[in-house]
PDB file of N, CA and C in Angstrom:
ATOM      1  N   UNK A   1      15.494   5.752   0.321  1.00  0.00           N
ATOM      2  CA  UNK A   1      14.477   5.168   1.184  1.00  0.00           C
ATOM      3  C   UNK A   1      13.186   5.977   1.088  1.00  0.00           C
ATOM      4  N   UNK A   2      12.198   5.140   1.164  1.00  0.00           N
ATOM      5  CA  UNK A   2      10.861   5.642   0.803  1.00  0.00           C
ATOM      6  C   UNK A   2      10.651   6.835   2.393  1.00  0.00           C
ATOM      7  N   UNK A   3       9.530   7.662   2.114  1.00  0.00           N
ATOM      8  CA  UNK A   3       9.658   8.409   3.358  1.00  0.00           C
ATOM      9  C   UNK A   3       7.664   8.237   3.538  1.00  0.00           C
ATOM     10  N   UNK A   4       7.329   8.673   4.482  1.00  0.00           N
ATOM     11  CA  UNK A   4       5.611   8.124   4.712  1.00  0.00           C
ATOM     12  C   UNK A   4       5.409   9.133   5.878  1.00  0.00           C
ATOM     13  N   UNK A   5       4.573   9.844   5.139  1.00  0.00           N
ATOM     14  CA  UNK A   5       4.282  11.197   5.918  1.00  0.00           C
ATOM     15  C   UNK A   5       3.240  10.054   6.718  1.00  0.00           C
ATOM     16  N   UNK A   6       1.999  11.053   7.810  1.00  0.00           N
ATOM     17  CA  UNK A   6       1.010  11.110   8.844  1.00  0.00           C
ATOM     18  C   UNK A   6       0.208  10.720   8.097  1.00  0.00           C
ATOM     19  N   UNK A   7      -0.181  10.574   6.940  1.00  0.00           N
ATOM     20  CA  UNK A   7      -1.655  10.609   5.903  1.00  0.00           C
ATOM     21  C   UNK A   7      -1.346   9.167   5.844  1.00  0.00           C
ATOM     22  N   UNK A   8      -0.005   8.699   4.922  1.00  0.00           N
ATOM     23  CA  UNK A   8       0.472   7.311   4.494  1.00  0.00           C
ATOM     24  C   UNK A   8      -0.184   6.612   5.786  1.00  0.00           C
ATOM     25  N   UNK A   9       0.776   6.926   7.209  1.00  0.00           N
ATOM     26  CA  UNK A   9       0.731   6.245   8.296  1.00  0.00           C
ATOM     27  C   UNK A   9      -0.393   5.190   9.026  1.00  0.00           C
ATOM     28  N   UNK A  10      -1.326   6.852   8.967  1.00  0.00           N
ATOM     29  CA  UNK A  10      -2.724   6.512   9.725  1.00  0.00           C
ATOM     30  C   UNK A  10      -3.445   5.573   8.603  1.00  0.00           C
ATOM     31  N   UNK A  11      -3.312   5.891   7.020  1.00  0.00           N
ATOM     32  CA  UNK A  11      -3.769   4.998   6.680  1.00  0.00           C
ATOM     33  C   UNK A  11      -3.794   3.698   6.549  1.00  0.00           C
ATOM     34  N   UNK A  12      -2.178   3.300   6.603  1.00  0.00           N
ATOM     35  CA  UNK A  12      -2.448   2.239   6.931  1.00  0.00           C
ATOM     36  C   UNK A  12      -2.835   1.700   8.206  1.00  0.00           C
ATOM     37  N   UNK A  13      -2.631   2.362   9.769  1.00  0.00           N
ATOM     38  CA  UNK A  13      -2.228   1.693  10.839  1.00  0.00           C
ATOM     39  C   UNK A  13      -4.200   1.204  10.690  1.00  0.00           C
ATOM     40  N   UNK A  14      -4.955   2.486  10.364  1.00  0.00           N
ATOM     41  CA  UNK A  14      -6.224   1.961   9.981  1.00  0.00           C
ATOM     42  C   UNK A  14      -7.487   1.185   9.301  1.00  0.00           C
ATOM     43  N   UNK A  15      -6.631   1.072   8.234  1.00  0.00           N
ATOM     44  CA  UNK A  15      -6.447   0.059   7.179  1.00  0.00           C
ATOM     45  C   UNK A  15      -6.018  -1.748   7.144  1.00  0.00           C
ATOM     46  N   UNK A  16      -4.654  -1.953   8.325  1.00  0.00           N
ATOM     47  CA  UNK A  16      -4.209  -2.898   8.049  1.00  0.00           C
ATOM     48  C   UNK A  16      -4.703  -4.086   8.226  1.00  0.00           C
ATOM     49  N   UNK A  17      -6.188  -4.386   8.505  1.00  0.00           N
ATOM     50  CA  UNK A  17      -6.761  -5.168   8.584  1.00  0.00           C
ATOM     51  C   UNK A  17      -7.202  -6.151   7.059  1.00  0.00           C
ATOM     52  N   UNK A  18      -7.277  -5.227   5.888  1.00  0.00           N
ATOM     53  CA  UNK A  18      -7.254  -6.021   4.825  1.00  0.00           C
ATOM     54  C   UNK A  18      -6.262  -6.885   4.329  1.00  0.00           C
ATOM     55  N   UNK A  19      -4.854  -6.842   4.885  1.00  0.00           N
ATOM     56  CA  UNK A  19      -4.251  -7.421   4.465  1.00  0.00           C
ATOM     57  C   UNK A  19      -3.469  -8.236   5.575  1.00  0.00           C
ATOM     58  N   UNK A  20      -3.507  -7.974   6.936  1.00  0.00           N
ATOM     59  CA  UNK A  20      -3.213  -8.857   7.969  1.00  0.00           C
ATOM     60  C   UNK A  20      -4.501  -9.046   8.760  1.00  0.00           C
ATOM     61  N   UNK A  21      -4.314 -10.598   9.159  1.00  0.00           N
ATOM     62  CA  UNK A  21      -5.448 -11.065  10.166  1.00  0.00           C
ATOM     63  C   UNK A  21      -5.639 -10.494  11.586  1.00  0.00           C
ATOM     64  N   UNK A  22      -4.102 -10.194  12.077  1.00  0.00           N
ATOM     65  CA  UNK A  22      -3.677  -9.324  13.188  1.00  0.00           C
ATOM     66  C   UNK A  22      -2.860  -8.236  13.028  1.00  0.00           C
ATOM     67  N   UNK A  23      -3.190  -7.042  13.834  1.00  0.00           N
ATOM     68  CA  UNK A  23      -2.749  -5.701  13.772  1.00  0.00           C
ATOM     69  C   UNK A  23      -1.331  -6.253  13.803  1.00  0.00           C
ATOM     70  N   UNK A  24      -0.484  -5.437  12.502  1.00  0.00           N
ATOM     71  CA  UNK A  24       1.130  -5.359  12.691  1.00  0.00           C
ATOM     72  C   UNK A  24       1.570  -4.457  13.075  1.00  0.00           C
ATOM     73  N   UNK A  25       0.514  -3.069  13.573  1.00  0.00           N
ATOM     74  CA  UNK A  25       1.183  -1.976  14.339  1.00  0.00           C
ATOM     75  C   UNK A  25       0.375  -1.476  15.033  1.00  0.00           C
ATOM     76  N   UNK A  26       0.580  -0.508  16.084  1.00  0.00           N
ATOM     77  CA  UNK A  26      -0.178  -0.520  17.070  1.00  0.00           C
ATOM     78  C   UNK A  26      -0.238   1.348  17.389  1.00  0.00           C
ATOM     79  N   UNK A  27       1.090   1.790  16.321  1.00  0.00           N
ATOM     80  CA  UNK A  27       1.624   3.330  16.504  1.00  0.00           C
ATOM     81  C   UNK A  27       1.738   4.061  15.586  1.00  0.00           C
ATOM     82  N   UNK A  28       2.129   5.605  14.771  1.00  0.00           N
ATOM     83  CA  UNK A  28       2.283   5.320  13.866  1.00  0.00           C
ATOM     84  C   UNK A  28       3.702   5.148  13.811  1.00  0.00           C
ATOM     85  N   UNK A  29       4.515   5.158  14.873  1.00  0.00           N
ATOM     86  CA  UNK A  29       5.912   4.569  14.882  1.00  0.00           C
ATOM     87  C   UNK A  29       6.459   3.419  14.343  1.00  0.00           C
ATOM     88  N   UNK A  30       5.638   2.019  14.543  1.00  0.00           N
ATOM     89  CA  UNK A  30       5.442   1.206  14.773  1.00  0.00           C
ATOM     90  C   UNK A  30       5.015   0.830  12.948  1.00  0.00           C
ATOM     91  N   UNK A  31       3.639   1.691  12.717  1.00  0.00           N
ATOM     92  CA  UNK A  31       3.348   1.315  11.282  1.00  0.00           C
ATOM     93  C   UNK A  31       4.949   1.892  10.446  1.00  0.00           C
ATOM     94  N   UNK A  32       5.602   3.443  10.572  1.00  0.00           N
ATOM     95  CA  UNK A  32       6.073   3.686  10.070  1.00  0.00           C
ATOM     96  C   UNK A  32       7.649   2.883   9.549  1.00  0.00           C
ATOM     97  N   UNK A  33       8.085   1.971  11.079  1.00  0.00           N
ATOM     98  CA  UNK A  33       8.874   0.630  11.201  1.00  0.00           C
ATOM     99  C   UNK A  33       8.735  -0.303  10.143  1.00  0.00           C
ATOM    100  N   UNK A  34       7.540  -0.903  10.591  1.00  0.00           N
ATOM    101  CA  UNK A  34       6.918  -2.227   9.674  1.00  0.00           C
ATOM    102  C   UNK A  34       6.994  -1.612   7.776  1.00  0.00           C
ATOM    103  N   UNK A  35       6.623  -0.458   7.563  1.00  0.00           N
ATOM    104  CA  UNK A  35       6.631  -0.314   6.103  1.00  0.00           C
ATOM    105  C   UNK A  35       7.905  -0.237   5.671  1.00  0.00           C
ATOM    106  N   UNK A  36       8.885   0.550   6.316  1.00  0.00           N
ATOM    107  CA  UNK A  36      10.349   0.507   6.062  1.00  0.00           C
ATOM    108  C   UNK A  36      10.583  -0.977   5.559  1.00  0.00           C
ATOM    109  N   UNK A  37      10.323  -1.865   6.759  1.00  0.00           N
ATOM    110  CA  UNK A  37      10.993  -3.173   6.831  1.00  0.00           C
ATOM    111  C   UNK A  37      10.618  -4.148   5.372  1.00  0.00           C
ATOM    112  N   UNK A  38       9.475  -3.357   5.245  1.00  0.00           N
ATOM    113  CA  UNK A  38       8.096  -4.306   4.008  1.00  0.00           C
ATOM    114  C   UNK A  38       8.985  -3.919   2.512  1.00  0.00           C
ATOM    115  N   UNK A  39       9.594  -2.429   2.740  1.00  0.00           N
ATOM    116  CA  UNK A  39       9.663  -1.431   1.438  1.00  0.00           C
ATOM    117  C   UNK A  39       8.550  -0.858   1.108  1.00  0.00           C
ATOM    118  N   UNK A  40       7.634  -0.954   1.621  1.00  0.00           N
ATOM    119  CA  UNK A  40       6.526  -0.530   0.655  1.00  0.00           C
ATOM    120  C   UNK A  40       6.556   0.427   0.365  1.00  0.00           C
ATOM    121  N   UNK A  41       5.864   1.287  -0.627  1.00  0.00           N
ATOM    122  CA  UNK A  41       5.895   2.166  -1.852  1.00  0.00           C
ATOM    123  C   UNK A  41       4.835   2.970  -1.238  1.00  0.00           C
ATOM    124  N   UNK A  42       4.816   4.041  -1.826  1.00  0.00           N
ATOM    125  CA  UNK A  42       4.112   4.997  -2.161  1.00  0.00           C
ATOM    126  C   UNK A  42       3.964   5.654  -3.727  1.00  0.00           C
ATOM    127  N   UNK A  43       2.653   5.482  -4.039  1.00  0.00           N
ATOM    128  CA  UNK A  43       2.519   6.078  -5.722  1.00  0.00           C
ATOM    129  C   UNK A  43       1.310   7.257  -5.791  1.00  0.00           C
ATOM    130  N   UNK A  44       1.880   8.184  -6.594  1.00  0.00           N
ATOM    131  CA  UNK A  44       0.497   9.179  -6.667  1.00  0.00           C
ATOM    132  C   UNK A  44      -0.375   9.086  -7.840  1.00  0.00           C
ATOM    133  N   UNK A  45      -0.759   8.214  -8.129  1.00  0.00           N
ATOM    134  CA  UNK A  45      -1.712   7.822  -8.963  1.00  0.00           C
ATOM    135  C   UNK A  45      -2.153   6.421  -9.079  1.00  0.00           C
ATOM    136  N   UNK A  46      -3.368   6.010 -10.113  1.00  0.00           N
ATOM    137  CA  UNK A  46      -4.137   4.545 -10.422  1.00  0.00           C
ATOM    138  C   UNK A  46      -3.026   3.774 -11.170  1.00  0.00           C
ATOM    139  N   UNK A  47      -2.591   5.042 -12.059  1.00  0.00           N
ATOM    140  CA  UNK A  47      -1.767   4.664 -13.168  1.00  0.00           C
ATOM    141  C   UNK A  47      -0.393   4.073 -12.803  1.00  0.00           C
ATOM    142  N   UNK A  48      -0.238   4.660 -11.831  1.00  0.00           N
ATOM    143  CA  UNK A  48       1.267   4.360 -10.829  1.00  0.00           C
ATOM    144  C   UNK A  48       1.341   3.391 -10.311  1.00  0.00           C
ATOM    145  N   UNK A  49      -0.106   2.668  -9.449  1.00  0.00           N
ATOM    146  CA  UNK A  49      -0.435   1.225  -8.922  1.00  0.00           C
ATOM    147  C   UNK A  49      -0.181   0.584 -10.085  1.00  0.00           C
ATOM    148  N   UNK A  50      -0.275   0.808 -11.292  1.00  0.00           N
ATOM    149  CA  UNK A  50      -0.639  -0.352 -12.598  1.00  0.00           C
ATOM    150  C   UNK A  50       0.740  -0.395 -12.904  1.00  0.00           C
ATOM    151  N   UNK A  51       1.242   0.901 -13.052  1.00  0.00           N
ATOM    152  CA  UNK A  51       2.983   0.778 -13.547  1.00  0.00           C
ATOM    153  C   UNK A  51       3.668  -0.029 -12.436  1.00  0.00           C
ATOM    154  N   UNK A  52       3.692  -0.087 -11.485  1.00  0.00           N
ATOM    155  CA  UNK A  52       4.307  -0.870 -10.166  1.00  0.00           C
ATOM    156  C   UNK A  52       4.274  -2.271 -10.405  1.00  0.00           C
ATOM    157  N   UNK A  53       3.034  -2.980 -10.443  1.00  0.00           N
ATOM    158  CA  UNK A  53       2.346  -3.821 -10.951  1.00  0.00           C
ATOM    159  C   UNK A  53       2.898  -4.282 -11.963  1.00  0.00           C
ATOM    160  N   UNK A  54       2.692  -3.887 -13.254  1.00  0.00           N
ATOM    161  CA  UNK A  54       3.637  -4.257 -14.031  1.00  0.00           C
ATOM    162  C   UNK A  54       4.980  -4.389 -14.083  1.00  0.00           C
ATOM    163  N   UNK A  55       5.977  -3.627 -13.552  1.00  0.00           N
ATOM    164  CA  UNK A  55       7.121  -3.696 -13.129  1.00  0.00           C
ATOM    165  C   UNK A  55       7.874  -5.057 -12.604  1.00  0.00           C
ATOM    166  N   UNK A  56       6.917  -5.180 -11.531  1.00  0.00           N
ATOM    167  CA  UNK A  56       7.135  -6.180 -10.258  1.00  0.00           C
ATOM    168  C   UNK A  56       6.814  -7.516 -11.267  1.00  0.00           C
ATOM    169  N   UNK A  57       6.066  -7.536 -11.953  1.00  0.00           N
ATOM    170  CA  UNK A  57       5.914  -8.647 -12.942  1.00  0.00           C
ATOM    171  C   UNK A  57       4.546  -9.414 -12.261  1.00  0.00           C
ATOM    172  N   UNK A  58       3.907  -9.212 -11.525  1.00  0.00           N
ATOM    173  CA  UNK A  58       2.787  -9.392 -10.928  1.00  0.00           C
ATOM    174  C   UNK A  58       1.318  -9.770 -12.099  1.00  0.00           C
ATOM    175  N   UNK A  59       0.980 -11.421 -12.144  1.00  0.00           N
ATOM    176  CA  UNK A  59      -0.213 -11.092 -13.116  1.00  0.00           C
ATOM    177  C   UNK A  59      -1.320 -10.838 -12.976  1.00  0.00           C
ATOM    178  N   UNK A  60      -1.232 -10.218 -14.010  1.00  0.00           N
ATOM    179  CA  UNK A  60      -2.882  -9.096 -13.487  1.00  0.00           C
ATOM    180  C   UNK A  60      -3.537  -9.577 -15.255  1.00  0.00           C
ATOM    181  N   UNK A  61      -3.120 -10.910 -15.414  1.00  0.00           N
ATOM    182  CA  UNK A  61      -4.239 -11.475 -16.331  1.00  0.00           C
ATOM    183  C   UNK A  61      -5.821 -11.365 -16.589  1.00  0.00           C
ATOM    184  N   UNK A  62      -6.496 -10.524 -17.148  1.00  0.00           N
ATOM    185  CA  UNK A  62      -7.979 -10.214 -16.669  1.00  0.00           C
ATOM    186  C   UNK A  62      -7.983  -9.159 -15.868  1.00  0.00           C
ATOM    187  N   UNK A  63      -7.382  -8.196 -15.211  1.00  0.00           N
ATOM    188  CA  UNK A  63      -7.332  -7.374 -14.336  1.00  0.00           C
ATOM    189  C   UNK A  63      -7.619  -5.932 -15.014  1.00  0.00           C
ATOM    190  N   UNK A  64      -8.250  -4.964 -14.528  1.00  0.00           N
ATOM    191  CA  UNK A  64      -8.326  -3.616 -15.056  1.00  0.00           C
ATOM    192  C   UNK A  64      -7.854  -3.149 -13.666  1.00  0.00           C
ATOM    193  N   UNK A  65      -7.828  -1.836 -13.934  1.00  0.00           N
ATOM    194  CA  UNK A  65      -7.369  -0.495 -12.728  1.00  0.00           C
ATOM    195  C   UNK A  65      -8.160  -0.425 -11.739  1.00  0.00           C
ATOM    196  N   UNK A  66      -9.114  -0.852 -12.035  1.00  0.00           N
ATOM    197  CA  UNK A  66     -10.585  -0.680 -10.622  1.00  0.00           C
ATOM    198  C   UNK A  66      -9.727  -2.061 -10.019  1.00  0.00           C
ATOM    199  N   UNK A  67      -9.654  -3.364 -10.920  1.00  0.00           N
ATOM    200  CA  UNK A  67      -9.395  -4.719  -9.971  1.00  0.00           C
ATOM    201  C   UNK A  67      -8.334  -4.631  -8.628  1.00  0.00           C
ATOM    202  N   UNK A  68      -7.605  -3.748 -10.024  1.00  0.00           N
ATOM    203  CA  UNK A  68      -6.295  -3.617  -9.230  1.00  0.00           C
ATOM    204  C   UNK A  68      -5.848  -2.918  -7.414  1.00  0.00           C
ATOM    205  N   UNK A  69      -6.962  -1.443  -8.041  1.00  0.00           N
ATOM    206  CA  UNK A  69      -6.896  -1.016  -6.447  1.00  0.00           C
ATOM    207  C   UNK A  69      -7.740  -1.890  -5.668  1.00  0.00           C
ATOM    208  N   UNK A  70      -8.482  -2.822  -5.766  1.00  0.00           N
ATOM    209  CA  UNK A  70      -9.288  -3.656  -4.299  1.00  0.00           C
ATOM    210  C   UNK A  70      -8.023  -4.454  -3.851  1.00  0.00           C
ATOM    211  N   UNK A  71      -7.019  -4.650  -4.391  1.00  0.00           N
ATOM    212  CA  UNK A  71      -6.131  -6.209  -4.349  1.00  0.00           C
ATOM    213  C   UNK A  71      -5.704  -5.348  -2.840  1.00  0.00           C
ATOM    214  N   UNK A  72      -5.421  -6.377  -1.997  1.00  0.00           N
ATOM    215  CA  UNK A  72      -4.980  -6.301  -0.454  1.00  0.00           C
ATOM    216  C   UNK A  72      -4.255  -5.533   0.027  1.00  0.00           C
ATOM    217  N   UNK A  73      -2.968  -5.692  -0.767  1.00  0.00           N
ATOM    218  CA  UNK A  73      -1.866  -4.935  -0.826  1.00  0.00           C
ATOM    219  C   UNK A  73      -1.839  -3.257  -1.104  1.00  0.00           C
ATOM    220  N   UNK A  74      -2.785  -3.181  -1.456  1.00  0.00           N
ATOM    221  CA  UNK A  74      -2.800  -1.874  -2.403  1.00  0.00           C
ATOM    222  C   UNK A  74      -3.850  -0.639  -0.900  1.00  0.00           C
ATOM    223  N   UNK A  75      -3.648  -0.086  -0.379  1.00  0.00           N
ATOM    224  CA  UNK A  75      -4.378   0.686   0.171  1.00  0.00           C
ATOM    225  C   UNK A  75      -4.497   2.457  -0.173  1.00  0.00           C
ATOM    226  N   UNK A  76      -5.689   2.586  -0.215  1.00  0.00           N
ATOM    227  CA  UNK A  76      -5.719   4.518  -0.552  1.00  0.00           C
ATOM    228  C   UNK A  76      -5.587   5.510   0.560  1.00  0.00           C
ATOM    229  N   UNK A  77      -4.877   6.369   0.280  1.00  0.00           N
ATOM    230  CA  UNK A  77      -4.368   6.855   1.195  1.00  0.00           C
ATOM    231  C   UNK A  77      -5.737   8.018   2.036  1.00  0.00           C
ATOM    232  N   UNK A  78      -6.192   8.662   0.630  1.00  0.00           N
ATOM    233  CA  UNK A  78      -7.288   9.561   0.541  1.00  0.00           C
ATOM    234  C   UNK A  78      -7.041  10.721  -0.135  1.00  0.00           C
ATOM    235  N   UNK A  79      -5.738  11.150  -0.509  1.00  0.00           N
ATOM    236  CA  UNK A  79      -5.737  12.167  -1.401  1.00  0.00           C
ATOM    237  C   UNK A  79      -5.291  11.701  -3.038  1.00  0.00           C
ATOM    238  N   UNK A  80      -5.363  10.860  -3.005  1.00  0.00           N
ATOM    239  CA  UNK A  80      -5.149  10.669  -4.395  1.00  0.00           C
ATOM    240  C   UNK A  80      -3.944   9.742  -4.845  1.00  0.00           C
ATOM    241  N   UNK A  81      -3.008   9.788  -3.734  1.00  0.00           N
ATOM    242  CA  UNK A  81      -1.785   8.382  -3.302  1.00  0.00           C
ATOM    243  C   UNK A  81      -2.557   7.302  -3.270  1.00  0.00           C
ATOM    244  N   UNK A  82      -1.509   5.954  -3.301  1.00  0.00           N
ATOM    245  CA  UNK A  82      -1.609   4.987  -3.088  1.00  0.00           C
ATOM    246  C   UNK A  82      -0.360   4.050  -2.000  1.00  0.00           C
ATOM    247  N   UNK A  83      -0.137   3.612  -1.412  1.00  0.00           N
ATOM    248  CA  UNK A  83       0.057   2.761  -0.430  1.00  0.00           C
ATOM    249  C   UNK A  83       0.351   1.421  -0.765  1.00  0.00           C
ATOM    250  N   UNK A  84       1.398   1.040  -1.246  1.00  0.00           N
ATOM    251  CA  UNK A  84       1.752  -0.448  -1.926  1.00  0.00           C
ATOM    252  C   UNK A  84       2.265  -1.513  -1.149  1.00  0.00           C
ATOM    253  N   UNK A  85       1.783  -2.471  -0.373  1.00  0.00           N
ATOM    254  CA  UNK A  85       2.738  -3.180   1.060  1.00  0.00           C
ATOM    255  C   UNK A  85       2.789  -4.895   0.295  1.00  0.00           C
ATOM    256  N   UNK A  86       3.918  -5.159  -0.201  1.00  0.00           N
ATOM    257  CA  UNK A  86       3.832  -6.420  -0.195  1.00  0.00           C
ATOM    258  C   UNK A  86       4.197  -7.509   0.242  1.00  0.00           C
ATOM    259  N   UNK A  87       2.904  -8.283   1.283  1.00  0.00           N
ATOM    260  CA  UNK A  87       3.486  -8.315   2.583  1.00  0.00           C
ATOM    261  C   UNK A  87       4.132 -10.266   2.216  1.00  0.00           C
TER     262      UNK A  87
END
């Protein structure tokens, strides 16, 4: 099971507006719940979003590494992680 330190957390609980219309958490208890439930990932790199991406089989027809981190799902954590929720 994925684990999501305080950095992951806040980013998303602060964040989750790009990819939900309404807050799905309100804590970071609450965010830390909802990502469990999602699976979402954690990757430490651009390259790691792209390998994921590819993996998942996701098309990224026309897509480069810049496209990739704006996509919804994808949030930065701030140190150099990435944040993968596919909701």
């Amino acid at each position: 099971m994925q684990e999501y330190d305080d950095a992951v957390l806040r980013c998303f609980l602060e964040n989750q507006g790009q990819l939900f219309s309404e807050p799905v958490a309100n804590s970071l208890e609450e965010a830390e719940a909802f990502l469990e439930d999602f699976m979402a990932i954690v990757v430490n790199s651009q390259k790691e979003v792209w390998e994921y991406f590819e993996e998942e089989g996701i098309d990224m027809e026309g897509a480069n590494e810049e496209s990739i981190l704006e996509a919804d799902e994808v949030f930065e954590v701030g140190d150099g992680r990435y944040l993968i929720v596919e909701a």
